[in-house]
PDB file of N, CA and C in Angstrom:
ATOM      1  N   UNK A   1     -27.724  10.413   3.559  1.00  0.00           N
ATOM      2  CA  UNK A   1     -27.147  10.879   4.797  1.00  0.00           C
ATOM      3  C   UNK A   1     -27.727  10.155   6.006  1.00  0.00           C
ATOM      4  N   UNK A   2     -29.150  10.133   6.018  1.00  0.00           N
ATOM      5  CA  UNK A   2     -29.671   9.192   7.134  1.00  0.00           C
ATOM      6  C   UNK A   2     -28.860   7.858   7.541  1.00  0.00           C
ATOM      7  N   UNK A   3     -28.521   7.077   6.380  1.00  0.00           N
ATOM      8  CA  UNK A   3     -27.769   6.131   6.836  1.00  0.00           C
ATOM      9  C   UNK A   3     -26.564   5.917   7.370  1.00  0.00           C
ATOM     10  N   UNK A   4     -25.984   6.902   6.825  1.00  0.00           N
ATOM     11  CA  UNK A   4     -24.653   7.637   7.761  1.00  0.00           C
ATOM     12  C   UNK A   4     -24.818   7.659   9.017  1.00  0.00           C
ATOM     13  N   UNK A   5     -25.690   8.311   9.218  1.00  0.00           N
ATOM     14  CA  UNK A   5     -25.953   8.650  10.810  1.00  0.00           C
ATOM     15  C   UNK A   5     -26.326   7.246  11.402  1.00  0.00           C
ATOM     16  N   UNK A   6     -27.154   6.800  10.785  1.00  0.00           N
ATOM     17  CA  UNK A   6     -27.382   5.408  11.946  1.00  0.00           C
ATOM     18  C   UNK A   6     -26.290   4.315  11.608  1.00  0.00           C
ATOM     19  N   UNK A   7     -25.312   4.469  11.109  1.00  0.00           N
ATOM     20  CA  UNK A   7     -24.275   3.616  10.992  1.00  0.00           C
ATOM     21  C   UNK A   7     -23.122   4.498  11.479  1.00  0.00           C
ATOM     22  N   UNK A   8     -22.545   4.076  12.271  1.00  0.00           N
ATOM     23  CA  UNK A   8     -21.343   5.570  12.296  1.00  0.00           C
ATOM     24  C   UNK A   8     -20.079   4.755  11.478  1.00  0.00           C
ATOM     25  N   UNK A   9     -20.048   3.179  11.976  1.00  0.00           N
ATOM     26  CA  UNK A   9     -18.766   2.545  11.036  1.00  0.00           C
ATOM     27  C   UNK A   9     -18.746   2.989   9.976  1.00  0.00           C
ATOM     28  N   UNK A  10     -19.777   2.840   9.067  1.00  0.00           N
ATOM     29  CA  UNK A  10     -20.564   3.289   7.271  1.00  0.00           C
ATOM     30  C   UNK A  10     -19.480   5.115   7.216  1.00  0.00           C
ATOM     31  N   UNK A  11     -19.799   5.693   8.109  1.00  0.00           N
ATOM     32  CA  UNK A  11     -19.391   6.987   8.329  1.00  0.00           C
ATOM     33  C   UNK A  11     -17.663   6.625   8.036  1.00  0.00           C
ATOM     34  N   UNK A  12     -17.307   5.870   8.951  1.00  0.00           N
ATOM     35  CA  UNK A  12     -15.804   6.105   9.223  1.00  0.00           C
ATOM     36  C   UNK A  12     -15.406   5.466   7.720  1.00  0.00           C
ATOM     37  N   UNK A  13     -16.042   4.353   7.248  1.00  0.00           N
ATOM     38  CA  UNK A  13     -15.588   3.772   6.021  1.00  0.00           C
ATOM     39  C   UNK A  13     -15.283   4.793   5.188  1.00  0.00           C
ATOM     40  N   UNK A  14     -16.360   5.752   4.813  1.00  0.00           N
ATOM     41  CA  UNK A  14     -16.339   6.789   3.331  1.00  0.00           C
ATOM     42  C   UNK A  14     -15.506   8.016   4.165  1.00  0.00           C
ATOM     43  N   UNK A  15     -15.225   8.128   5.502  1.00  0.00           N
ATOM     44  CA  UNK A  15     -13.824   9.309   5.472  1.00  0.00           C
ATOM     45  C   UNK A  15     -12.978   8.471   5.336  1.00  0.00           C
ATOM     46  N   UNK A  16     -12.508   7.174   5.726  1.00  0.00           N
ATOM     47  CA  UNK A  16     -11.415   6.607   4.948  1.00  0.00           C
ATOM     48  C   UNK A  16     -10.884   6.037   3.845  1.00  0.00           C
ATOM     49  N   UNK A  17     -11.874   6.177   2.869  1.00  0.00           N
ATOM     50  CA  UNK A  17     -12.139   5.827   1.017  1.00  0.00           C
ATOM     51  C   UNK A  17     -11.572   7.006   0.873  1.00  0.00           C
ATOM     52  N   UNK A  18     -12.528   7.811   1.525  1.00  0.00           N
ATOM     53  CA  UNK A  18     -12.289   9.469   0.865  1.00  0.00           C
ATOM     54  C   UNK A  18      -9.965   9.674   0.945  1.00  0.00           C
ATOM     55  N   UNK A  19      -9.879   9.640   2.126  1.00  0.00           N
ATOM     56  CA  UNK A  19      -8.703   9.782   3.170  1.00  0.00           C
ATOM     57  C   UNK A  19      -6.958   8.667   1.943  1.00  0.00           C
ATOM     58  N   UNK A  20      -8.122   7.340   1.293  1.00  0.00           N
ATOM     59  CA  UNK A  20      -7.016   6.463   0.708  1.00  0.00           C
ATOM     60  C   UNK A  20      -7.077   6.848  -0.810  1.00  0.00           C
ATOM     61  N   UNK A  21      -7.805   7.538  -1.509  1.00  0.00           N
ATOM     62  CA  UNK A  21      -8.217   7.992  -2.894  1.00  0.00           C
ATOM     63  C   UNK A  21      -6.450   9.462  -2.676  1.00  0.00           C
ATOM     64  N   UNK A  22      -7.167   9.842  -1.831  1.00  0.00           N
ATOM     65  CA  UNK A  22      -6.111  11.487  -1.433  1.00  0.00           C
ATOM     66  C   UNK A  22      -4.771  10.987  -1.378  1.00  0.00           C
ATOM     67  N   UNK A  23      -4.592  10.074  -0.436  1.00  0.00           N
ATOM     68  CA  UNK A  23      -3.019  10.027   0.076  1.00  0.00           C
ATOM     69  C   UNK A  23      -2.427   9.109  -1.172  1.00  0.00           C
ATOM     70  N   UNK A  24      -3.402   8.181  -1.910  1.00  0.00           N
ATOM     71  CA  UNK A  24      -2.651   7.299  -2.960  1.00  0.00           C
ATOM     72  C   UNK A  24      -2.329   7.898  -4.232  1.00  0.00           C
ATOM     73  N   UNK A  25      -3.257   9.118  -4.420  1.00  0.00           N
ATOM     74  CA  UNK A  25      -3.048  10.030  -5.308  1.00  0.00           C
ATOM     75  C   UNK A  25      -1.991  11.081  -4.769  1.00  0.00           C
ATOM     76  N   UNK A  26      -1.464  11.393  -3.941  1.00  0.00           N
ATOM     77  CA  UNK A  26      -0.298  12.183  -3.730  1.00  0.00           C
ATOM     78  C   UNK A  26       0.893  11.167  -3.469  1.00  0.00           C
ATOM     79  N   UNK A  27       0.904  10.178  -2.856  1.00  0.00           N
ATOM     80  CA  UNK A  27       1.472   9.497  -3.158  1.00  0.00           C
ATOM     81  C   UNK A  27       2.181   8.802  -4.250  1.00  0.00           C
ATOM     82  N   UNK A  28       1.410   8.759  -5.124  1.00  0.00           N
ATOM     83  CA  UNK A  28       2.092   8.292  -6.659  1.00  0.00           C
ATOM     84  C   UNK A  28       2.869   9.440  -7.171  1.00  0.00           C
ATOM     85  N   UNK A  29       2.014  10.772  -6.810  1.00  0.00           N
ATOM     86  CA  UNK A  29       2.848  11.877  -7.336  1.00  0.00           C
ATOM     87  C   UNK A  29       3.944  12.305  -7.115  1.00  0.00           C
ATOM     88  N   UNK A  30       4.499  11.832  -5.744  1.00  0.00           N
ATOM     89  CA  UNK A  30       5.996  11.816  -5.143  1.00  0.00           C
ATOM     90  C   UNK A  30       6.306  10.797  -5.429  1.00  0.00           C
ATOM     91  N   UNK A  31       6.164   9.618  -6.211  1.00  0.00           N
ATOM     92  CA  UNK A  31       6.381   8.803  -7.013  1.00  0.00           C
ATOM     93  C   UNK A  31       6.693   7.241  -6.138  1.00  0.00           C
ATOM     94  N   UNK A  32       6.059   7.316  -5.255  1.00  0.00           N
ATOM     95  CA  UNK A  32       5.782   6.055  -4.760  1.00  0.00           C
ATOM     96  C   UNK A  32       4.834   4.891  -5.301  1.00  0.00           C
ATOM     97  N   UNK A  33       5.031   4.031  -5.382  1.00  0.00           N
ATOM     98  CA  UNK A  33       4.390   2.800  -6.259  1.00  0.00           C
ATOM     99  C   UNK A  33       3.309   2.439  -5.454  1.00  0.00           C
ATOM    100  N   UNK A  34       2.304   1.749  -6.050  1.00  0.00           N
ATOM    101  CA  UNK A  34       0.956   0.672  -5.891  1.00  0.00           C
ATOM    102  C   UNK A  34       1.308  -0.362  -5.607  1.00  0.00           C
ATOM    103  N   UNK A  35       1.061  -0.516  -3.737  1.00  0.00           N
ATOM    104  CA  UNK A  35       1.563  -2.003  -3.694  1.00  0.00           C
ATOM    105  C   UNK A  35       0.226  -2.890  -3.665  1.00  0.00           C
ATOM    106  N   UNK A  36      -1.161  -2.763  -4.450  1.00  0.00           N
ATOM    107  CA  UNK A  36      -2.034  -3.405  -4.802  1.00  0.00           C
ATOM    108  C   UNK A  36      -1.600  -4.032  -5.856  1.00  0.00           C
ATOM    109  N   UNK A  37      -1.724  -5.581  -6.123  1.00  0.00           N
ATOM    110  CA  UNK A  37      -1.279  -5.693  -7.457  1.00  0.00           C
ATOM    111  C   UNK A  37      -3.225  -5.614  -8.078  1.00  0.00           C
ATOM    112  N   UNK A  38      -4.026  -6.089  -7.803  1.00  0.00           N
ATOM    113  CA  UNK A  38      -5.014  -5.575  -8.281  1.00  0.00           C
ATOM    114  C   UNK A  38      -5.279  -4.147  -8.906  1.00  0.00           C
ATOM    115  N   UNK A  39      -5.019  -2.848  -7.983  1.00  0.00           N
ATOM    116  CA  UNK A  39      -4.866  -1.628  -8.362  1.00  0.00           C
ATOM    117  C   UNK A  39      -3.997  -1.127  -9.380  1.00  0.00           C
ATOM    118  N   UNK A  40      -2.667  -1.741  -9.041  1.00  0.00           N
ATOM    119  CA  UNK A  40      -1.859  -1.598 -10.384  1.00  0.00           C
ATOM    120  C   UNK A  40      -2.053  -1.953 -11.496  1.00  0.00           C
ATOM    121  N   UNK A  41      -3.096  -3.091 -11.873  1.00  0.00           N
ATOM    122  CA  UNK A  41      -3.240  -3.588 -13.112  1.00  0.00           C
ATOM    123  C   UNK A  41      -4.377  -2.638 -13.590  1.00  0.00           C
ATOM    124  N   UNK A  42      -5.222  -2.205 -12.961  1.00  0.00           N
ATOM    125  CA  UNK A  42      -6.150  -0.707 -13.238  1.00  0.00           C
ATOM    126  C   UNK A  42      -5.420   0.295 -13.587  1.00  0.00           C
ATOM    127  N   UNK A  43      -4.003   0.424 -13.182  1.00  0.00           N
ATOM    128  CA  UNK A  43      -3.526   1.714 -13.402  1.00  0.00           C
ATOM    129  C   UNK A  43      -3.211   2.181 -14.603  1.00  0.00           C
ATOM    130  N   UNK A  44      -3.780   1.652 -15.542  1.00  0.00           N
ATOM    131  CA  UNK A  44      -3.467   1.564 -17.407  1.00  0.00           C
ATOM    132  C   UNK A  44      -4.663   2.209 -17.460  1.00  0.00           C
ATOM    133  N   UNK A  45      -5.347   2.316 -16.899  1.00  0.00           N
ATOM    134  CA  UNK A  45      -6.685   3.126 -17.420  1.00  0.00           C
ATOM    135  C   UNK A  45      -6.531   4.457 -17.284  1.00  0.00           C
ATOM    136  N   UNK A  46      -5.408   4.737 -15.731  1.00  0.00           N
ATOM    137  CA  UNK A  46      -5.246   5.973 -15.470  1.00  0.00           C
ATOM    138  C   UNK A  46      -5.525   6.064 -13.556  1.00  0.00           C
ATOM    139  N   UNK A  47      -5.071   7.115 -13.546  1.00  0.00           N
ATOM    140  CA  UNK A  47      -4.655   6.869 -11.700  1.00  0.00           C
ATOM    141  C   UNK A  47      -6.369   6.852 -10.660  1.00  0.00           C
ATOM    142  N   UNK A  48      -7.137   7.774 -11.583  1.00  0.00           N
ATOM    143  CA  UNK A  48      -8.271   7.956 -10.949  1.00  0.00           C
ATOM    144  C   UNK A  48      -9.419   7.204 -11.563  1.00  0.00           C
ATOM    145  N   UNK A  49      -9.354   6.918 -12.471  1.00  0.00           N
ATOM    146  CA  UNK A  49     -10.558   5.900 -13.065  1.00  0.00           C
ATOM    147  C   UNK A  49     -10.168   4.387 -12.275  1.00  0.00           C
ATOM    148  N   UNK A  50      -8.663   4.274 -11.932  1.00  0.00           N
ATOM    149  CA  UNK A  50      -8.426   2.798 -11.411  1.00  0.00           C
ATOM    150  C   UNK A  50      -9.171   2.880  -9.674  1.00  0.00           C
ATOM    151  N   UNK A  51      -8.667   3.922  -9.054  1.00  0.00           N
ATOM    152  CA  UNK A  51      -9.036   4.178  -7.842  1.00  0.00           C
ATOM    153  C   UNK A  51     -10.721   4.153  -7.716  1.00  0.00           C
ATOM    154  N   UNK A  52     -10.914   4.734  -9.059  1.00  0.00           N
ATOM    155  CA  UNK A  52     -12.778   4.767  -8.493  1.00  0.00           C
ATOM    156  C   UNK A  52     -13.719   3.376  -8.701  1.00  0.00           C
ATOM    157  N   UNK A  53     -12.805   2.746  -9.892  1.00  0.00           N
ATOM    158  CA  UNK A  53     -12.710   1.196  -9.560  1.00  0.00           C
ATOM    159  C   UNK A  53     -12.842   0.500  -8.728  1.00  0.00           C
ATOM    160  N   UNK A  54     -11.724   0.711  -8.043  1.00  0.00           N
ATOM    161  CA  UNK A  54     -11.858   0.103  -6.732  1.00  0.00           C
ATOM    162  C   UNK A  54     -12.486   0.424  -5.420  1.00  0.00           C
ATOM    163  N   UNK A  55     -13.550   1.365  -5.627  1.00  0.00           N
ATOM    164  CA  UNK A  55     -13.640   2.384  -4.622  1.00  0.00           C
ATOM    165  C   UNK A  55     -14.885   1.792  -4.800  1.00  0.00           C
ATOM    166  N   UNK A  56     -15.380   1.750  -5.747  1.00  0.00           N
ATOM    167  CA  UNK A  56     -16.883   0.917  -6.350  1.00  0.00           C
ATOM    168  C   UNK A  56     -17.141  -0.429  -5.480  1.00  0.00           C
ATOM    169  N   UNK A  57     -15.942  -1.263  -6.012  1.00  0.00           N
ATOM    170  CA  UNK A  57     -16.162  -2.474  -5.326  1.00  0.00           C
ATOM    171  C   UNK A  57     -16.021  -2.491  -4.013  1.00  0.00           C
ATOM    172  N   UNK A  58     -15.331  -1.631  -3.084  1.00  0.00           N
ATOM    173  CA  UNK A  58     -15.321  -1.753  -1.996  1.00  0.00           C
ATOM    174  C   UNK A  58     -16.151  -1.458  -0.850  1.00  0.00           C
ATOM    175  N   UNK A  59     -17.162  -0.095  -2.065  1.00  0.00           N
ATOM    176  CA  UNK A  59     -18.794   0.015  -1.789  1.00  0.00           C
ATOM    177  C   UNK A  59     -19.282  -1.015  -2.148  1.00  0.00           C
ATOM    178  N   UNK A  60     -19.750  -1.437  -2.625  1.00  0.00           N
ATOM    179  CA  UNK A  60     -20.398  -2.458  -3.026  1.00  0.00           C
ATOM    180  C   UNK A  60     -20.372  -4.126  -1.771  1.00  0.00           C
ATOM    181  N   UNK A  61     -18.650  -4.101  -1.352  1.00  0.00           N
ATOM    182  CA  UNK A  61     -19.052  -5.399  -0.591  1.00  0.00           C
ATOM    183  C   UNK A  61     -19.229  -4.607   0.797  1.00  0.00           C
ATOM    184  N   UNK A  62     -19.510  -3.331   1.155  1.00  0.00           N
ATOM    185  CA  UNK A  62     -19.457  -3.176   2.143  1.00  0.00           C
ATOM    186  C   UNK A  62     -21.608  -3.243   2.227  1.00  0.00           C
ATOM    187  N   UNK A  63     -21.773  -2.631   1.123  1.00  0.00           N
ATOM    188  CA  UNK A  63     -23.273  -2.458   1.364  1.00  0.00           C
ATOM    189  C   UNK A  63     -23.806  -4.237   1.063  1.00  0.00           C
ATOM    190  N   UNK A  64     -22.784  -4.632   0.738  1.00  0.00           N
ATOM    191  CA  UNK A  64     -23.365  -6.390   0.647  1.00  0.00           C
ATOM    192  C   UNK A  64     -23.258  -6.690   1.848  1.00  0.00           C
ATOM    193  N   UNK A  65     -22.458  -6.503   2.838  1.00  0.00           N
ATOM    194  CA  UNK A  65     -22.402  -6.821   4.468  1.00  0.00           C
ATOM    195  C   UNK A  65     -23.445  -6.051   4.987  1.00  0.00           C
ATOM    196  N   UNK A  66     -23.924  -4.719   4.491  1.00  0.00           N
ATOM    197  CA  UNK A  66     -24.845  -4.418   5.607  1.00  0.00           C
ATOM    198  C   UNK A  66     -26.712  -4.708   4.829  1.00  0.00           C
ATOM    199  N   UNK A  67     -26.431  -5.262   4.182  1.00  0.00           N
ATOM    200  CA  UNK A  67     -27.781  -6.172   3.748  1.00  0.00           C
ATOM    201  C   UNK A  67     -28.164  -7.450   3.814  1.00  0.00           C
ATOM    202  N   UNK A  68     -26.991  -7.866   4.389  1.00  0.00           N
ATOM    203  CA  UNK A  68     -26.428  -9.212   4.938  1.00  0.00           C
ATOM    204  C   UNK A  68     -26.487  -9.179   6.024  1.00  0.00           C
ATOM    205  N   UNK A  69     -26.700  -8.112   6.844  1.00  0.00           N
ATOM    206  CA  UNK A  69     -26.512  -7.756   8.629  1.00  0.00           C
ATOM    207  C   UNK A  69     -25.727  -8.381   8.734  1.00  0.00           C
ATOM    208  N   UNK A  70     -24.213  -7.951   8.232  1.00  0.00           N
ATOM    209  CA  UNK A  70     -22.662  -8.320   9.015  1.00  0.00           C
ATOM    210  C   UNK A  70     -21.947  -6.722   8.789  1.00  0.00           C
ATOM    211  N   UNK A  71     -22.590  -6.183  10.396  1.00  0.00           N
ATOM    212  CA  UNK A  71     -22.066  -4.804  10.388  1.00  0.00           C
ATOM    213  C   UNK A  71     -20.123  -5.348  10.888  1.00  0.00           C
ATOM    214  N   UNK A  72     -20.182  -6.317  11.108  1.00  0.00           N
ATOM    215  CA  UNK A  72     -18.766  -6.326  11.711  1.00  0.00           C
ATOM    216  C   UNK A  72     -17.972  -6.416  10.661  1.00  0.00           C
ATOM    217  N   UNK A  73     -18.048  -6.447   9.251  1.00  0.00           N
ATOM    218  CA  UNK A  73     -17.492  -6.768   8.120  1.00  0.00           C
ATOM    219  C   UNK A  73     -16.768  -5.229   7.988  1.00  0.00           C
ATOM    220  N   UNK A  74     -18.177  -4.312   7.910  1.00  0.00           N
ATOM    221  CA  UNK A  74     -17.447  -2.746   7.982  1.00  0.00           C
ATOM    222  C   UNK A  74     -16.551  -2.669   8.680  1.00  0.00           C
ATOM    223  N   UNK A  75     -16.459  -2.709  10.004  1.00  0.00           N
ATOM    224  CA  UNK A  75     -15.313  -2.490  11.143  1.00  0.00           C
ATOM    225  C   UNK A  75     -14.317  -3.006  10.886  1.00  0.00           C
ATOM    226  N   UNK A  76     -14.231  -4.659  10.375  1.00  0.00           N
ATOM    227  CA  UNK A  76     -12.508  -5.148   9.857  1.00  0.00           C
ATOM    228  C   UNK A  76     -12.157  -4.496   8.832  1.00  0.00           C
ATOM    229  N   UNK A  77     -13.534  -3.801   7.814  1.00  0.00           N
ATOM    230  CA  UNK A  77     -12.997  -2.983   6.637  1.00  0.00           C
ATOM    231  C   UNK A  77     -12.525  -1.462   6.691  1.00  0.00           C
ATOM    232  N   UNK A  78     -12.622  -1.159   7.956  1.00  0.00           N
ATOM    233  CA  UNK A  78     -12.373  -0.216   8.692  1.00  0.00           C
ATOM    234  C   UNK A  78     -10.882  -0.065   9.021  1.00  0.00           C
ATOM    235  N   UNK A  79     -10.738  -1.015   9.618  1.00  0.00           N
ATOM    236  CA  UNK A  79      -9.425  -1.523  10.105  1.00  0.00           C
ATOM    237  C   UNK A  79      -8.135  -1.865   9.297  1.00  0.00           C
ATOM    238  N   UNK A  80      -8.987  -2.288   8.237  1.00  0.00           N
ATOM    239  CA  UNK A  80      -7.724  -2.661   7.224  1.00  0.00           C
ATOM    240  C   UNK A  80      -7.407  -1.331   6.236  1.00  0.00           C
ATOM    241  N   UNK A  81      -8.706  -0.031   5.698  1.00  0.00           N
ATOM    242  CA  UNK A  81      -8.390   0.976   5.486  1.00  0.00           C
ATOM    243  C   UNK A  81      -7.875   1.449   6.061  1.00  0.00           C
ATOM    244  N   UNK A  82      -7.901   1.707   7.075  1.00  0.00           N
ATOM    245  CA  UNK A  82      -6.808   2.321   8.485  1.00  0.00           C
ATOM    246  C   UNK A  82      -5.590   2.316   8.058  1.00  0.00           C
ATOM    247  N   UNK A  83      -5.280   0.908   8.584  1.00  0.00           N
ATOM    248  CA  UNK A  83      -4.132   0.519   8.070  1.00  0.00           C
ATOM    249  C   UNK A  83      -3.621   1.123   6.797  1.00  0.00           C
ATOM    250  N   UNK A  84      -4.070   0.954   5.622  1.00  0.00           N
ATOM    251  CA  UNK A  84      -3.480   1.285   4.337  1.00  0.00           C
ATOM    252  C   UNK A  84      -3.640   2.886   4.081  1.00  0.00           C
ATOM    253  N   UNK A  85      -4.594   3.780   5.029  1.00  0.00           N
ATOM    254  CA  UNK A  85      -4.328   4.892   5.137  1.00  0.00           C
ATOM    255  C   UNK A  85      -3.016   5.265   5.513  1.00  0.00           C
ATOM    256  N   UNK A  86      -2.442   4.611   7.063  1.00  0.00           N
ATOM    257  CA  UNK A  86      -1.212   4.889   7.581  1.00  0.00           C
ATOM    258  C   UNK A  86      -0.022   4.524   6.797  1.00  0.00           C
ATOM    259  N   UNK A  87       0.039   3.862   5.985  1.00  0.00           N
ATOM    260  CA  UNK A  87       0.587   2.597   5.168  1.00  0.00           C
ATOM    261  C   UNK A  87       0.727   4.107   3.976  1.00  0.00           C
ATOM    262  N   UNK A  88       0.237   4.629   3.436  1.00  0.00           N
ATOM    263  CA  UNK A  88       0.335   5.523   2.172  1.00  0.00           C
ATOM    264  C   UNK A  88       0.924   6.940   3.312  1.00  0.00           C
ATOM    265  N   UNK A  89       0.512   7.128   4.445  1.00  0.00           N
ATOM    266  CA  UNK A  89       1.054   8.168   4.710  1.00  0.00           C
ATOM    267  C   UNK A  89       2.764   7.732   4.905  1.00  0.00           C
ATOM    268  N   UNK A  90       2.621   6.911   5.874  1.00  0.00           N
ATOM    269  CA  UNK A  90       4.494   6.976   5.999  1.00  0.00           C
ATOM    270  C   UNK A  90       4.990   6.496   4.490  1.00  0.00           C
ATOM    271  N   UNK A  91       4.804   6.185   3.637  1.00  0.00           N
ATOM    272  CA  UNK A  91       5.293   6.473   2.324  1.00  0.00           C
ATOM    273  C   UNK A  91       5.418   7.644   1.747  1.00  0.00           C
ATOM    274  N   UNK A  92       4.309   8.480   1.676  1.00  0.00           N
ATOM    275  CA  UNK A  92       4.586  10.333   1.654  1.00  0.00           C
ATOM    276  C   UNK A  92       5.008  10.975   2.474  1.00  0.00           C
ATOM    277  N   UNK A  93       5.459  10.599   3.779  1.00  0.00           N
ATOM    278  CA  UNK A  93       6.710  11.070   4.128  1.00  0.00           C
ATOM    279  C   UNK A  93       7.821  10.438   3.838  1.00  0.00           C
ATOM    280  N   UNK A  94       8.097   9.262   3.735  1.00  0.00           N
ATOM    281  CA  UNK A  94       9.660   9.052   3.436  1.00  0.00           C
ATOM    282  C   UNK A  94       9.803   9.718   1.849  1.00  0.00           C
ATOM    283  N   UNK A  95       8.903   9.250   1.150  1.00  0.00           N
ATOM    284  CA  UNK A  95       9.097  10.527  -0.188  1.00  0.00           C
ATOM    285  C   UNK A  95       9.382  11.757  -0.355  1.00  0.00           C
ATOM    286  N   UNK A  96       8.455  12.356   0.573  1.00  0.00           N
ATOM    287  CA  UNK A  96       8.757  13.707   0.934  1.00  0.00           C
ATOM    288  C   UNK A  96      10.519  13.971   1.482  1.00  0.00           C
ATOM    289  N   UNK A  97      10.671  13.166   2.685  1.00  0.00           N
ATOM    290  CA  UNK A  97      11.990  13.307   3.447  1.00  0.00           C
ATOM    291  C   UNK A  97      13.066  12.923   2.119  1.00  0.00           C
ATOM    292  N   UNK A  98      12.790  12.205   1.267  1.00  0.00           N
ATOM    293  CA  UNK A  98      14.356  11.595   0.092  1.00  0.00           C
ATOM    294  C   UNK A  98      13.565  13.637  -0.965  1.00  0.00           C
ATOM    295  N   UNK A  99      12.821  13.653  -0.679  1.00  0.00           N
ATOM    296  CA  UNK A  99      13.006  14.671  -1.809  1.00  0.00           C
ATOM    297  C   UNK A  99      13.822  15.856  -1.263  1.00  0.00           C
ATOM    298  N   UNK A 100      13.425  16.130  -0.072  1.00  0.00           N
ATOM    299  CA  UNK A 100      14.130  17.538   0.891  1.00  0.00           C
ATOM    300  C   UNK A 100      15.985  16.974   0.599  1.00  0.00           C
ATOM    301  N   UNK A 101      16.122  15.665   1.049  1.00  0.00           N
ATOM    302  CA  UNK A 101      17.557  15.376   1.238  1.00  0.00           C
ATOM    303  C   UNK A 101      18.110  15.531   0.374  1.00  0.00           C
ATOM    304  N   UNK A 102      17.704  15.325  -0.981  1.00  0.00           N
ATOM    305  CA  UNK A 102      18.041  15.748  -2.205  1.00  0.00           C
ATOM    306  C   UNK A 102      18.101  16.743  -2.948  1.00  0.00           C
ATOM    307  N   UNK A 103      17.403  17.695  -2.153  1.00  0.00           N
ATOM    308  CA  UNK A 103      16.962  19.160  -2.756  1.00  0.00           C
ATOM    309  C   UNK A 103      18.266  19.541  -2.006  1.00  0.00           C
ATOM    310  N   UNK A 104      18.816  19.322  -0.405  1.00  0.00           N
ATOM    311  CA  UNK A 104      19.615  19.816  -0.040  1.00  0.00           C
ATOM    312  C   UNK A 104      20.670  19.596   0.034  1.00  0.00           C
ATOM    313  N   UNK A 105      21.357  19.054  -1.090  1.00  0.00           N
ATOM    314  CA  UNK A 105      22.221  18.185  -1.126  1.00  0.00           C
ATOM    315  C   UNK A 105      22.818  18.564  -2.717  1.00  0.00           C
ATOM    316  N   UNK A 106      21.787  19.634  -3.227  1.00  0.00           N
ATOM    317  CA  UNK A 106      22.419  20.092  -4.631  1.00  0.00           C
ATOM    318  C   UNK A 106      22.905  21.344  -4.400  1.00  0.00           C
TER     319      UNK A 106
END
C-alpha cells in the first residue's frame, strides 16, 4: 500500500486493470468480442485465466518502468487503459442497447 500512496499514477493504473478485467468480462458476456488479438489467443485457456495473463504482464512492465525511473511510462499506460476502459464500455452499451431493441421488438 505504501507504494500506492507515493505513486498516485501506480494507484490509477490498478483501478484501471481492476475497471478493464470487469468491463471485458461483462462485455464478452453480452457477447462482444476481444479486439486484442494477443488476448484472444489466451482466450482458449478461458476468459479469466487469459485476462490474469495479461494483467501479469502489464504489471510487470509497469514495475519494469518504475525501477527503471520512467514514471512517465505509467501515465501513457494510464492513458491507453483509459482508453480501452472507454473502448469496452461503449461496447456494453451498444450491446446492451441491440439487446433491449430486441427484447422489444418480440
Amino acid at each position: 500500500m505504501w507504494l500506492l500512496r507515493q505513486r498516485p499514477s501506480l494507484s490509477v493504473f490498478v483501478f484501471l486493470q481492476t475497471l478493464d478485467i470487469l468491463t471485458t468480462i461483462i462485455g464478452l458476456r453480452l457477447g462482444a468480442g476481444e479486439a486484442s488479438a494477443f488476448i484472444a489467443q489466451l482466450m482458449h485457456l478461458g476468459v479469466v485465466p487469459a485476462l490474469m495473463i495479461s494483467k501479469i504482464i502489464a504489471v510487470g512492465l509497469v514495475l519494469t518502468a518504475l525501477w527503471r525511473n520512467r514514471p512517465r511510462i505509467v501515465v501513457v499506460a494510464n492513458l491507453w487503459f483509459a482508453a480501452v476502459v472507454t473502448w469496452n464500455l461503449v461496447l456494453i452499451l451498444s450491446q446492451a442497447w441491440r439487446h433491449s431493441v430486441a427484447y422489444a421488438g418480440q
